[in-house]
N, C-alpha and C. Protein backbone atom coordinates (compact mmCIF):
# COMPACT_ATOMS: atom_id res chain seq x y z
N UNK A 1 58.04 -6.41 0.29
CA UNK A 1 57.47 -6.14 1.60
C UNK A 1 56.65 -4.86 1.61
N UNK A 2 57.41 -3.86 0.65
CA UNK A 2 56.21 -2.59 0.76
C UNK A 2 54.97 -2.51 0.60
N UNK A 3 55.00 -3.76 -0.95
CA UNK A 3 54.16 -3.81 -1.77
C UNK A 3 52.66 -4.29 -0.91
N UNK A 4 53.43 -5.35 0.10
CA UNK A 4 52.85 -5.95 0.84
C UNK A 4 51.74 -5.24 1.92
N UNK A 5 52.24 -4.40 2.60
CA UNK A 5 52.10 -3.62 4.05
C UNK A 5 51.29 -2.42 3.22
N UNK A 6 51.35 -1.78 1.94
CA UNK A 6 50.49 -0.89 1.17
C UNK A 6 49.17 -1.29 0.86
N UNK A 7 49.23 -2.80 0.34
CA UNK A 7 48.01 -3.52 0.32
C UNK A 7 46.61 -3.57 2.03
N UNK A 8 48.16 -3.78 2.65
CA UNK A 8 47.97 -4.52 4.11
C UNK A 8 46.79 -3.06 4.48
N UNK A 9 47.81 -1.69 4.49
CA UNK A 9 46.84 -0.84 4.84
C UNK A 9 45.42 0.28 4.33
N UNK A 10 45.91 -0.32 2.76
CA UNK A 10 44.66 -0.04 1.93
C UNK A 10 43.47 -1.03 2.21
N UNK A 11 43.85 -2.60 2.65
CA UNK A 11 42.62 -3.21 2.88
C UNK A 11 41.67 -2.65 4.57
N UNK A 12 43.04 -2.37 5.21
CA UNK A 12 42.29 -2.22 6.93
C UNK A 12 41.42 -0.66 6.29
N UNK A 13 41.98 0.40 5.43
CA UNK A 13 41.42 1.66 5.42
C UNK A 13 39.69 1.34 4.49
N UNK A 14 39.77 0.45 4.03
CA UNK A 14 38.64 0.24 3.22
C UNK A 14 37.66 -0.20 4.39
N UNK A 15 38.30 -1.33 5.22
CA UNK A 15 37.38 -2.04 6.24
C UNK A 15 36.75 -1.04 7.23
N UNK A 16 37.79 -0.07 7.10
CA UNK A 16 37.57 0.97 8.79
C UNK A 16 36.45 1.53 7.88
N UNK A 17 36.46 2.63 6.78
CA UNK A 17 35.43 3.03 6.11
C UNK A 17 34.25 2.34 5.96
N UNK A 18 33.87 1.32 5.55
CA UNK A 18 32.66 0.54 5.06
C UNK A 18 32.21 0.43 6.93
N UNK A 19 32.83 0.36 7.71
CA UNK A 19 32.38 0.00 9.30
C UNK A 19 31.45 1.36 9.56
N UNK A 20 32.35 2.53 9.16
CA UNK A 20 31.84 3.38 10.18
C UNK A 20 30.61 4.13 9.16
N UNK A 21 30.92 3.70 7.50
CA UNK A 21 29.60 3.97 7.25
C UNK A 21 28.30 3.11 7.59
N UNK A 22 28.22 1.59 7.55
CA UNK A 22 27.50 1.14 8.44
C UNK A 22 27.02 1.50 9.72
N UNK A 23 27.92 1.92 10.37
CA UNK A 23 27.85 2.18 11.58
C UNK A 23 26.60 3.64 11.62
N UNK A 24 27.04 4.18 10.67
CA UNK A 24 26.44 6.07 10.48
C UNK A 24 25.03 5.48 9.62
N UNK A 25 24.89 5.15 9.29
CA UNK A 25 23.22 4.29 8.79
C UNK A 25 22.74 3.34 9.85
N UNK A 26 23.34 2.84 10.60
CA UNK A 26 22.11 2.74 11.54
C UNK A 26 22.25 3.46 12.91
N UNK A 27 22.78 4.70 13.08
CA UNK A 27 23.04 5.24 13.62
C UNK A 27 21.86 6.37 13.36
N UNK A 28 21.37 6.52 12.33
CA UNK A 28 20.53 8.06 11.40
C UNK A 28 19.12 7.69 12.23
N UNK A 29 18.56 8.76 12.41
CA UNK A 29 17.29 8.50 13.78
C UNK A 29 16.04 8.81 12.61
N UNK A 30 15.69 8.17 12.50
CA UNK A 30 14.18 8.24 11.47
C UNK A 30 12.58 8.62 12.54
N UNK A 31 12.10 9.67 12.06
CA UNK A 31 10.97 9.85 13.16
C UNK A 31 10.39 8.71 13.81
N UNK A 32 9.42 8.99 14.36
CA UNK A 32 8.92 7.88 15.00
C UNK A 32 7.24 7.54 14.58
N UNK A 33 7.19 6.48 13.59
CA UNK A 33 5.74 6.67 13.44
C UNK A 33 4.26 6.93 13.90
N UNK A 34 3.60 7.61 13.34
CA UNK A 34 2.56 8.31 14.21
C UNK A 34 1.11 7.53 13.82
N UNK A 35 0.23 8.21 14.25
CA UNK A 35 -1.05 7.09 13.80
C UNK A 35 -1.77 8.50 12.89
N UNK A 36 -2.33 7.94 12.05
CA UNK A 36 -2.81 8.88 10.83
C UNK A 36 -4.40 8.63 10.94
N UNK A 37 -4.75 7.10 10.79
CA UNK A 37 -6.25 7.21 10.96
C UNK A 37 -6.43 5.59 11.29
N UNK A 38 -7.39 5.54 11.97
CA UNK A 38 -8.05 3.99 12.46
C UNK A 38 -9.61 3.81 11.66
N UNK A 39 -9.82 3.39 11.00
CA UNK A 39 -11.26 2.62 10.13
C UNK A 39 -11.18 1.39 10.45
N UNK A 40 -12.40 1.35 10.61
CA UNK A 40 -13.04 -0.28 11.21
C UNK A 40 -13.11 -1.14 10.08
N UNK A 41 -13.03 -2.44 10.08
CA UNK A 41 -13.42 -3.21 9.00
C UNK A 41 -14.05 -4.61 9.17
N UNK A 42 -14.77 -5.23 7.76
CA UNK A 42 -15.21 -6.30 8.04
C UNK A 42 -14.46 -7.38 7.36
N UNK A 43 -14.59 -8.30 7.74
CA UNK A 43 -13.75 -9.65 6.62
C UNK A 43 -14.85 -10.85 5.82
N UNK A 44 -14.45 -10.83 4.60
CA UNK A 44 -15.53 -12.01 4.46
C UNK A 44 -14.32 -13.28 3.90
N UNK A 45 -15.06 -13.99 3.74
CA UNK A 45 -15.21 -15.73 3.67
C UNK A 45 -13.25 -15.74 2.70
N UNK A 46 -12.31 -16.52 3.37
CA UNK A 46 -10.97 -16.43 3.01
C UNK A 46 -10.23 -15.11 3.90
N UNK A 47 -10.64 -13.84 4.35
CA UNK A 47 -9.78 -13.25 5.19
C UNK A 47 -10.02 -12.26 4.33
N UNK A 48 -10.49 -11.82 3.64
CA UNK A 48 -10.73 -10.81 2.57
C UNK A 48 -11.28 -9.44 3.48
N UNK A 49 -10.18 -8.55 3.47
CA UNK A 49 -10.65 -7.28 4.59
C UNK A 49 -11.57 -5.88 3.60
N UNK A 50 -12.55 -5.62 4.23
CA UNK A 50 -13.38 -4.67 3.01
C UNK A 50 -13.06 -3.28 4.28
N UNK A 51 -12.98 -2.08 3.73
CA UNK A 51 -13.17 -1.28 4.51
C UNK A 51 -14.16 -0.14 3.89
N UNK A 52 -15.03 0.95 4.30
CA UNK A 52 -15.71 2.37 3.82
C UNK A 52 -14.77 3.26 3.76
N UNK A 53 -14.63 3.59 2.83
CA UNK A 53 -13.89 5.35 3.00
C UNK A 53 -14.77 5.97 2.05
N UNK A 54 -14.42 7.37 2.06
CA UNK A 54 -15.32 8.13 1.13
C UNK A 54 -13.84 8.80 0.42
N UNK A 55 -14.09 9.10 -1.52
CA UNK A 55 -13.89 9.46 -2.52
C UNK A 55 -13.79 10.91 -2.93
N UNK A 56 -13.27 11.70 -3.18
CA UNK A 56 -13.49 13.10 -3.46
C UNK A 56 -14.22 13.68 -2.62
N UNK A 57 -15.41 13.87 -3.02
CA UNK A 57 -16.53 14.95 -3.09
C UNK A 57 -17.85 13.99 -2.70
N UNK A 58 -17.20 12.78 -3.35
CA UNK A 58 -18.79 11.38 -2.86
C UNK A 58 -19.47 11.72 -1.91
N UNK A 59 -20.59 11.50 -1.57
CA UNK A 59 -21.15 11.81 -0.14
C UNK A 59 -21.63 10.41 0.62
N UNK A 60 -21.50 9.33 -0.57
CA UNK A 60 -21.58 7.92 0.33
C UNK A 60 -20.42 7.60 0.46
N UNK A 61 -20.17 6.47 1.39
CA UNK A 61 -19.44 5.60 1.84
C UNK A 61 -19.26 4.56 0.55
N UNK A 62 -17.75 4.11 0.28
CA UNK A 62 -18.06 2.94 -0.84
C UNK A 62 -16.92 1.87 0.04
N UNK A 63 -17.70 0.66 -0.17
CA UNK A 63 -16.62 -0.17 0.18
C UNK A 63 -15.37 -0.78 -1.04
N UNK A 64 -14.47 -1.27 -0.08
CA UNK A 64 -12.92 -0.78 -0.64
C UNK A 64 -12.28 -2.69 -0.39
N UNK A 65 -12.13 -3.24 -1.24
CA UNK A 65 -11.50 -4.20 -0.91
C UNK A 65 -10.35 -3.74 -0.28
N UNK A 66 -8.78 -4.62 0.51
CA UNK A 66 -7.62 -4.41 1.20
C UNK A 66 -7.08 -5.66 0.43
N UNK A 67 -5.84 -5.49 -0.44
CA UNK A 67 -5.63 -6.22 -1.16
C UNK A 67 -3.99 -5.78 -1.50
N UNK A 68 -3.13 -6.58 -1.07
CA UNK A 68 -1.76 -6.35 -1.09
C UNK A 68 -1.33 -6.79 -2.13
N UNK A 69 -2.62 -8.00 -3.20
CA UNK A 69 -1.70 -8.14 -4.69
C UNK A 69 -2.04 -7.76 -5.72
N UNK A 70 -2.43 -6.69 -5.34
CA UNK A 70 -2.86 -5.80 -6.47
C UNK A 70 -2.30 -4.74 -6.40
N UNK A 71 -1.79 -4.36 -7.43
CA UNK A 71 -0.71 -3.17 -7.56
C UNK A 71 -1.17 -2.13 -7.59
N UNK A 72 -2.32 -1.78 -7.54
CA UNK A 72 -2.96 -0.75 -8.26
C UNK A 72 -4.16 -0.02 -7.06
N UNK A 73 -4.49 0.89 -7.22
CA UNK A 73 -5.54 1.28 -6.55
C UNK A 73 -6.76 1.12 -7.36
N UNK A 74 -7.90 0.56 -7.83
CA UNK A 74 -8.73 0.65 -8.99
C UNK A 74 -10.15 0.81 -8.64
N UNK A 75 -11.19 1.10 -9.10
CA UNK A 75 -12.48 1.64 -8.88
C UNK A 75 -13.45 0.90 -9.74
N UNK A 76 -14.45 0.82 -9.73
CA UNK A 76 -15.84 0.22 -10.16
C UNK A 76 -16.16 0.38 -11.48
N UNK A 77 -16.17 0.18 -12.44
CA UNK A 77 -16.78 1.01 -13.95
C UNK A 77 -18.17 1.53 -13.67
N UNK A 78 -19.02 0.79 -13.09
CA UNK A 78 -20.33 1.15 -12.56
C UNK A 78 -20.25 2.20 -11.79
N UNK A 79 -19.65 2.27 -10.82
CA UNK A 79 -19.75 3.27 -9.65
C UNK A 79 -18.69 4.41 -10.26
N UNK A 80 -17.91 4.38 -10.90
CA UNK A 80 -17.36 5.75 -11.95
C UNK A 80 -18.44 6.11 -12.72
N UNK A 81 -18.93 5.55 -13.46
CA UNK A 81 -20.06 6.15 -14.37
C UNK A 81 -21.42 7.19 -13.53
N UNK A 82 -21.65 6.24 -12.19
CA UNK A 82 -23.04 6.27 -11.39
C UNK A 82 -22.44 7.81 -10.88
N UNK A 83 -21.26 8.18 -10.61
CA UNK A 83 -20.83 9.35 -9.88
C UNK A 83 -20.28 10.31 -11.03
N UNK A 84 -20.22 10.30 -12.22
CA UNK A 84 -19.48 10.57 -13.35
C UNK A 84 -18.34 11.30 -13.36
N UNK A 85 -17.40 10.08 -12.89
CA UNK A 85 -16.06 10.18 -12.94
C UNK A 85 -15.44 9.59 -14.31
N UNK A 86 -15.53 10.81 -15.28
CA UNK A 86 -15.28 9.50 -16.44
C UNK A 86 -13.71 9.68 -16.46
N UNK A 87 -13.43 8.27 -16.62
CA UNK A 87 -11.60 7.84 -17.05
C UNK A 87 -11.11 7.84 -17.73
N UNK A 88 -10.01 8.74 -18.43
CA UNK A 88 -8.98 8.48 -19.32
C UNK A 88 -8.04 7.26 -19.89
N UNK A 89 -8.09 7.30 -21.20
CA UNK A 89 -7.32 6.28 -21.32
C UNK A 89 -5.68 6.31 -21.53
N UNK A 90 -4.96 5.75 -20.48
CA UNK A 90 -4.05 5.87 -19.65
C UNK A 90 -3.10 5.01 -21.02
N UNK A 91 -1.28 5.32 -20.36
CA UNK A 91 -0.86 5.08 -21.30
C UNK A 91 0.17 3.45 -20.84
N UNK A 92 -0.30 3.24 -19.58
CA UNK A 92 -0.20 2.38 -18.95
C UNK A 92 -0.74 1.38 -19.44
N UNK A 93 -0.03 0.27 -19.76
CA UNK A 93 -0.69 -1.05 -19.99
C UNK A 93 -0.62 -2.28 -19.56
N UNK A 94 -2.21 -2.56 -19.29
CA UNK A 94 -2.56 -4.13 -18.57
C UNK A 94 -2.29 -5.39 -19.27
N UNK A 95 -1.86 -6.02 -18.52
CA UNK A 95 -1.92 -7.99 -18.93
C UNK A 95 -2.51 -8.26 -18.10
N UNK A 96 -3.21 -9.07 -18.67
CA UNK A 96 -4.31 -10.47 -17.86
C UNK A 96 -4.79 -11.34 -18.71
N UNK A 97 -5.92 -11.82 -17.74
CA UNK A 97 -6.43 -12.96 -18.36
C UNK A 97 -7.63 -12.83 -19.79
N UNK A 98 -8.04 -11.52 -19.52
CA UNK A 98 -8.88 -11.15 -20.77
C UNK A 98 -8.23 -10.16 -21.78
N UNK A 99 -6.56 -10.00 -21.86
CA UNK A 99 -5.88 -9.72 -22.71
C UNK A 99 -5.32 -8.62 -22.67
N UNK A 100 -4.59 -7.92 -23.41
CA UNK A 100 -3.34 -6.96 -23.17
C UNK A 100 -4.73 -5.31 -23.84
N UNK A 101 -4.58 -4.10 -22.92
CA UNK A 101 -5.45 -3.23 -22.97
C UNK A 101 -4.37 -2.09 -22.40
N UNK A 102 -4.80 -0.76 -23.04
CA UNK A 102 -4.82 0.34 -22.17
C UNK A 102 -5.38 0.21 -20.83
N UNK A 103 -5.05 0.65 -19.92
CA UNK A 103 -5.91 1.32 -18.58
C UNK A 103 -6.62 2.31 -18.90
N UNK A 104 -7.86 2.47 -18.25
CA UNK A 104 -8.71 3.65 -18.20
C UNK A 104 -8.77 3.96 -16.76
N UNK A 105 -7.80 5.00 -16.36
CA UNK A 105 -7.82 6.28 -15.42
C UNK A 105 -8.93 7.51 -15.06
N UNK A 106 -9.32 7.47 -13.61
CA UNK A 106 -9.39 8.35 -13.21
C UNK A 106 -8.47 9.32 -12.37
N UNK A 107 -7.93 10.31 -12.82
CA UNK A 107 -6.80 10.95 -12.47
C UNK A 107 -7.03 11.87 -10.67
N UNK A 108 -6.24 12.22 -9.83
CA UNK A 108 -6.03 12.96 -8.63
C UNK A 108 -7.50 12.70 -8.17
N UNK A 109 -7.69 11.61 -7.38
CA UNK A 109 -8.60 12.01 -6.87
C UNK A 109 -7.92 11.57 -5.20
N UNK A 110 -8.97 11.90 -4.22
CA UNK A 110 -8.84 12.07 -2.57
C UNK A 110 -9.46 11.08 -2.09
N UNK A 111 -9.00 10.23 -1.39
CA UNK A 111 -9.08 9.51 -0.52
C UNK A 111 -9.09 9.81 0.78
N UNK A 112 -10.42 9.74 1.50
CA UNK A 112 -10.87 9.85 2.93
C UNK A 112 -10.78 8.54 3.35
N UNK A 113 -9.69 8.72 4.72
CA UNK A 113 -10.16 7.47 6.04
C UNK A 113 -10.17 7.56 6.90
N UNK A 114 -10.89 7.85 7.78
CA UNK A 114 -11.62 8.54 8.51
C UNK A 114 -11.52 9.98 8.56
N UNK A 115 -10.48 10.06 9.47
CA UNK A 115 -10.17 12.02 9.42
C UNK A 115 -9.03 12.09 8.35
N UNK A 116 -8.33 11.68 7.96
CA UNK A 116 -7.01 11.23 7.51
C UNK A 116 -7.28 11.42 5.71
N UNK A 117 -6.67 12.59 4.52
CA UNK A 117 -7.12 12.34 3.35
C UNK A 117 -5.63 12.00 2.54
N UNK A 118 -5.54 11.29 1.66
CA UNK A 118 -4.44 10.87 1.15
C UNK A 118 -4.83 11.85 -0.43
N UNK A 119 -4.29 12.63 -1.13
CA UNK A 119 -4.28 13.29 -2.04
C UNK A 119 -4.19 12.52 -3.32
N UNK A 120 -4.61 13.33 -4.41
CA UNK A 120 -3.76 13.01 -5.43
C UNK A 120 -3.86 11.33 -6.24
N UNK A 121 -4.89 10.65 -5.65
CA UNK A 121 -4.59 9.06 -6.09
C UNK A 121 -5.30 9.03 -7.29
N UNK A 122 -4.34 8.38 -8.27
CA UNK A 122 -4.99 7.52 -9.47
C UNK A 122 -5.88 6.15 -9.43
N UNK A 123 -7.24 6.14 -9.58
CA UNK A 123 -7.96 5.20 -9.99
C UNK A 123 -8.30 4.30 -11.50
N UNK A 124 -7.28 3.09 -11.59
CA UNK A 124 -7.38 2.00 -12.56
C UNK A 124 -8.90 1.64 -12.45
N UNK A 125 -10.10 2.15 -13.37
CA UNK A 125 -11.26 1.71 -13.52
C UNK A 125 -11.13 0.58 -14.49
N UNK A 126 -12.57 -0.50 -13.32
CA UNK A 126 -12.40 -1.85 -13.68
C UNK A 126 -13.90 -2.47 -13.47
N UNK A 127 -14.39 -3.25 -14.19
CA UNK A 127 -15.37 -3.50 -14.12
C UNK A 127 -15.55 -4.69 -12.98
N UNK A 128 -16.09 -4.18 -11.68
CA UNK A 128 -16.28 -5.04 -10.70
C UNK A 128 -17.38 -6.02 -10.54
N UNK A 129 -18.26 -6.61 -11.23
CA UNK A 129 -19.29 -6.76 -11.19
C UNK A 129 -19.51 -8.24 -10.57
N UNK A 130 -18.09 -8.85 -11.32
CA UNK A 130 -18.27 -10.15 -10.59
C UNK A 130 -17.75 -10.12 -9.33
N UNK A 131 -16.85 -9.70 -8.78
CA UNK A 131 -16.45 -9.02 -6.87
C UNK A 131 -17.84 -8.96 -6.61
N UNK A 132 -18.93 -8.25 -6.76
CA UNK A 132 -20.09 -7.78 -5.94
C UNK A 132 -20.78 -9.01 -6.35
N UNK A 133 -20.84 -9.83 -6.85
CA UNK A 133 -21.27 -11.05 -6.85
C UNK A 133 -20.68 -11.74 -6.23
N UNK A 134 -19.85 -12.05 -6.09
CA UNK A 134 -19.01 -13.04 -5.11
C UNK A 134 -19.23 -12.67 -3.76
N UNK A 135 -18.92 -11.34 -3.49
CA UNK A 135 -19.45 -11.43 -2.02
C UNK A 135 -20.99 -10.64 -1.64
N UNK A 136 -21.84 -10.55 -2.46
CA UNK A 136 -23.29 -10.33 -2.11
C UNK A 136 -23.39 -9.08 -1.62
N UNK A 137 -22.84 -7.96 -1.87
CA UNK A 137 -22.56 -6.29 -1.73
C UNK A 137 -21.39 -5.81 -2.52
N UNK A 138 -22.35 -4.47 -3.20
CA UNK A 138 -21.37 -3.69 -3.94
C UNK A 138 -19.98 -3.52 -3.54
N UNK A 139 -18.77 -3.80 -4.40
CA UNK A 139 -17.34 -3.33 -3.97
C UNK A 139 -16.83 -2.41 -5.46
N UNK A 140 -16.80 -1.42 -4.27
CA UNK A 140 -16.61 -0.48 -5.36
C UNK A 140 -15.20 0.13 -5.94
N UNK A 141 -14.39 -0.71 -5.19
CA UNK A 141 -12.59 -0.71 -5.72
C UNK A 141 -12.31 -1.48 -4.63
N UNK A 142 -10.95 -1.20 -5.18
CA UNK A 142 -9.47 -1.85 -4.26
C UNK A 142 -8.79 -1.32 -4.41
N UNK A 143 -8.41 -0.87 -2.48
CA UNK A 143 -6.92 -0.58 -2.33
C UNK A 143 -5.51 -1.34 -2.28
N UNK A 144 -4.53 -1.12 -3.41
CA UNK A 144 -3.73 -1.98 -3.67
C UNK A 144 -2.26 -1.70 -2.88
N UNK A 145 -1.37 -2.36 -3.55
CA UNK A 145 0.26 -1.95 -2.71
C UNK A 145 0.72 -0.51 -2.97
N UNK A 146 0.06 0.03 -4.01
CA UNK A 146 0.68 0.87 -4.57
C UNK A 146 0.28 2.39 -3.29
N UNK A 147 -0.93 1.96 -2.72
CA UNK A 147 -1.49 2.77 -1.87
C UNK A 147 -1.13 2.62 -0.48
N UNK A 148 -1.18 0.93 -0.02
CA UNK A 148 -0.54 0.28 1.26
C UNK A 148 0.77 1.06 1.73
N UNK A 149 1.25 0.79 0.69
CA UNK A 149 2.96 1.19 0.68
C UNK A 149 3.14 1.87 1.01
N UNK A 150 2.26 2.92 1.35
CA UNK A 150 2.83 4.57 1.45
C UNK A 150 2.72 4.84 3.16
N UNK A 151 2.22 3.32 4.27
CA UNK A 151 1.73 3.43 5.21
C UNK A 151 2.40 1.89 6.09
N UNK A 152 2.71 2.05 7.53
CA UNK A 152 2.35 1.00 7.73
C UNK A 152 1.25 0.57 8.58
N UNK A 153 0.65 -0.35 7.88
CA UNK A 153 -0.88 -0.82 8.36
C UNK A 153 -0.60 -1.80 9.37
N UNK A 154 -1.80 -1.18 9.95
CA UNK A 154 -1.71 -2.06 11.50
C UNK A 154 -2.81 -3.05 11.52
N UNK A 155 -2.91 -3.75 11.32
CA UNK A 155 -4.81 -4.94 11.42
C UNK A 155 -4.85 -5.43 12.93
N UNK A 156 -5.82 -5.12 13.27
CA UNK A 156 -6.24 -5.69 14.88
C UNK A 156 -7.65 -6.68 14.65
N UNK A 157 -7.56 -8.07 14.34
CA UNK A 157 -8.71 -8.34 14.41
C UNK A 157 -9.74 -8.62 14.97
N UNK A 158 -9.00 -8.82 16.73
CA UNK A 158 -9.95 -8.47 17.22
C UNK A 158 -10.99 -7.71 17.84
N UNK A 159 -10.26 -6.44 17.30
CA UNK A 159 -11.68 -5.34 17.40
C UNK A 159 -11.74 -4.74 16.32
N UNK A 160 -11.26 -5.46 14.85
CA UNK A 160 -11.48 -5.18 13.72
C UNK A 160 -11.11 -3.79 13.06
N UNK A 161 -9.86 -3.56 13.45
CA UNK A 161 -10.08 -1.81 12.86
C UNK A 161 -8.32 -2.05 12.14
N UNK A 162 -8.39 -1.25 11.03
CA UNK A 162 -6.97 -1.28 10.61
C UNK A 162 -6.62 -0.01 10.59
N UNK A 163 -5.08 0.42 11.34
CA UNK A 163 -4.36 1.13 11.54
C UNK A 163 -3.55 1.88 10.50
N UNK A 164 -3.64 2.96 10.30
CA UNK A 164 -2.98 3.62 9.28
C UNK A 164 -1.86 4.28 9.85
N UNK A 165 -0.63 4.53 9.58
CA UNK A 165 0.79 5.05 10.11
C UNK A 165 1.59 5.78 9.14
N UNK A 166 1.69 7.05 9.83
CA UNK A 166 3.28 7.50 8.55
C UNK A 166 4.07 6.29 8.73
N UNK A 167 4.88 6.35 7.91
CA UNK A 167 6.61 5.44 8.59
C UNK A 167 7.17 5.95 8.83
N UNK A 168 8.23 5.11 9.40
CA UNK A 168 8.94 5.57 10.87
C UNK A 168 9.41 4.34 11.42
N UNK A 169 9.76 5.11 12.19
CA UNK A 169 10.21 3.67 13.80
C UNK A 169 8.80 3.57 14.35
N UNK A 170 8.54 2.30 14.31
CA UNK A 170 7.39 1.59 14.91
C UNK A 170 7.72 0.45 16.26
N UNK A 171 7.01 0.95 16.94
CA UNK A 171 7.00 -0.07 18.59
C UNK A 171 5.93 -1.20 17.94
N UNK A 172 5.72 -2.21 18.06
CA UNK A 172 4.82 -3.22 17.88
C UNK A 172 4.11 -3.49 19.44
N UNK A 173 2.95 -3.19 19.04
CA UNK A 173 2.33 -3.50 20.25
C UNK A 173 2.45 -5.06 20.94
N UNK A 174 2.17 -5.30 21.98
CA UNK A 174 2.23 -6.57 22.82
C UNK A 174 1.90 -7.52 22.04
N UNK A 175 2.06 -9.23 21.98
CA UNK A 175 1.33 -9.89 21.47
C UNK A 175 1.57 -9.57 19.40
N UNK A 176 1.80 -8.92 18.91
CA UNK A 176 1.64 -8.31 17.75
C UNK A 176 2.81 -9.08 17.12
N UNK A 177 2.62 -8.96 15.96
CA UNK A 177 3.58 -9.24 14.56
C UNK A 177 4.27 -8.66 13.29
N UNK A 178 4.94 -8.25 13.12
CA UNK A 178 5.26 -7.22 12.58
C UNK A 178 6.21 -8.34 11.29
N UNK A 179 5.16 -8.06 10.05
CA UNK A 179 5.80 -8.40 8.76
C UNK A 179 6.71 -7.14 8.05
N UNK A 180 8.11 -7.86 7.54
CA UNK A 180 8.79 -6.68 6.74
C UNK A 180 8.29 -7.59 5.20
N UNK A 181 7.61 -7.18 4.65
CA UNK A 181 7.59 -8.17 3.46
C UNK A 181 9.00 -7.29 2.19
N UNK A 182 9.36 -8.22 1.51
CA UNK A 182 9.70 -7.66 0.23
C UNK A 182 9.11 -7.28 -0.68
N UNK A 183 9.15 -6.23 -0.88
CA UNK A 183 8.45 -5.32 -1.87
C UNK A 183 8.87 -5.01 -3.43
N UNK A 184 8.82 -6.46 -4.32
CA UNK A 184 8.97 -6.48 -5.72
C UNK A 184 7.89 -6.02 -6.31
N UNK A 185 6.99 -5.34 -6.70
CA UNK A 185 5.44 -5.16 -7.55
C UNK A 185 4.37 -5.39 -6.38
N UNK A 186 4.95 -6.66 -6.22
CA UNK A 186 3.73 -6.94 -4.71
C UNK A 186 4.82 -7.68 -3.71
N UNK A 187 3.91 -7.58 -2.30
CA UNK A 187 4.44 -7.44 -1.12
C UNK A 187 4.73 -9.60 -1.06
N UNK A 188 5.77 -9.36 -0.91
CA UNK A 188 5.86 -11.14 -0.51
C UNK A 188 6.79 -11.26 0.50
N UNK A 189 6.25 -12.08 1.90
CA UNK A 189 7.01 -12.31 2.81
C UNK A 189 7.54 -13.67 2.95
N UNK A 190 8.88 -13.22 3.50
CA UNK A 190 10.24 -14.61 3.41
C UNK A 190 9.87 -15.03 4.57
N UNK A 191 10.43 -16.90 4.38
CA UNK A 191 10.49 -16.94 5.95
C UNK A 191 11.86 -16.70 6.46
């Protein structure tokens, strides 16, 4: 019977614990997310969102694919050379379809969107040439998950502008949708 009632109250002391740490995690108040920057954007043909930001020191505007399956943040080989950003070869390595390679890096560079600068980002240079063929204007990178991630993005399409956010506790506006995707390499949402 002791043996019994020792068990009995080691299991309730485990249950009471695991409760009230649950309880104390969602209990913990996480700021409240703020808005960082709003850039307008256009979409072409499939839903494909392009946005302008400006690069370091660039003084043009380059457009930016929005691309959640791509892991990477990556840049133009053309438009690195045209600005001479030359890239390192990184110790990071690619698979694809044209075969297993080093990456060639451009290291810390700044990302402007609108008022809003994100520091410090690594650019995977890539030869875009067929992107600017496909959609009939230069694209001079893509922003990938690796950059998304650090934000949650807001897309409004009908007045076309995507929302940039620290994280946080987020209100979803009226009407709105709010994906939690799982975040393995790339973003995939359950139903």
């Amino acid at each position: 019977m002791k043996k019994s009632n020792t068990i009995r109250l080691l299991t309730l002391a485990i249950l009471f614990f695991l409760l009230n740490t649950v309880r104390a995690q969602k209990e913990t108040k996480h700021p409240q997310a703020r808005l960082l920057s709003t850039v307008p954007f256009r979409t072409f043909s499939g839903g494909v969102i392009i946005i302008k930001i400006q690069l370091g020191d660039i003084p043009d505007s380059l457009s930016f694919l929005i691309d959640t399956g791509s892991s990477t943040v990556s840049f133009d080989s053309a438009t690195s050379a045209r600005y001479q950003m030359l890239p390192e070869i990184s110790d990071q390595v690619l698979v694809g379809i044209g075969g297993v390679r080093n990456a060639m890096v451009v290291k810390k560079q700044n990302i402007h969107l609108g008022n809003f600068t994100v520091d410090n980002v690594n650019l995977n240079v890539v030869d875009y040439t067929i992107l600017s063929s496909v959609y009939g204007e230069k694209i001079n990178g893509i922003l990938g998950n690796s950059f998304l991630a650090r934000f949650i993005v807001g897309i409004d399409y009908d007045s076309s502008k995507l929302y940039f956010y620290s994280k946080g506790n987020f209100n979803n506006p009226k009407g709105g949708f709010y994906f939690n995707p799982l975040i393995a390499g790339i973003p995939m949402q359950t139903t």
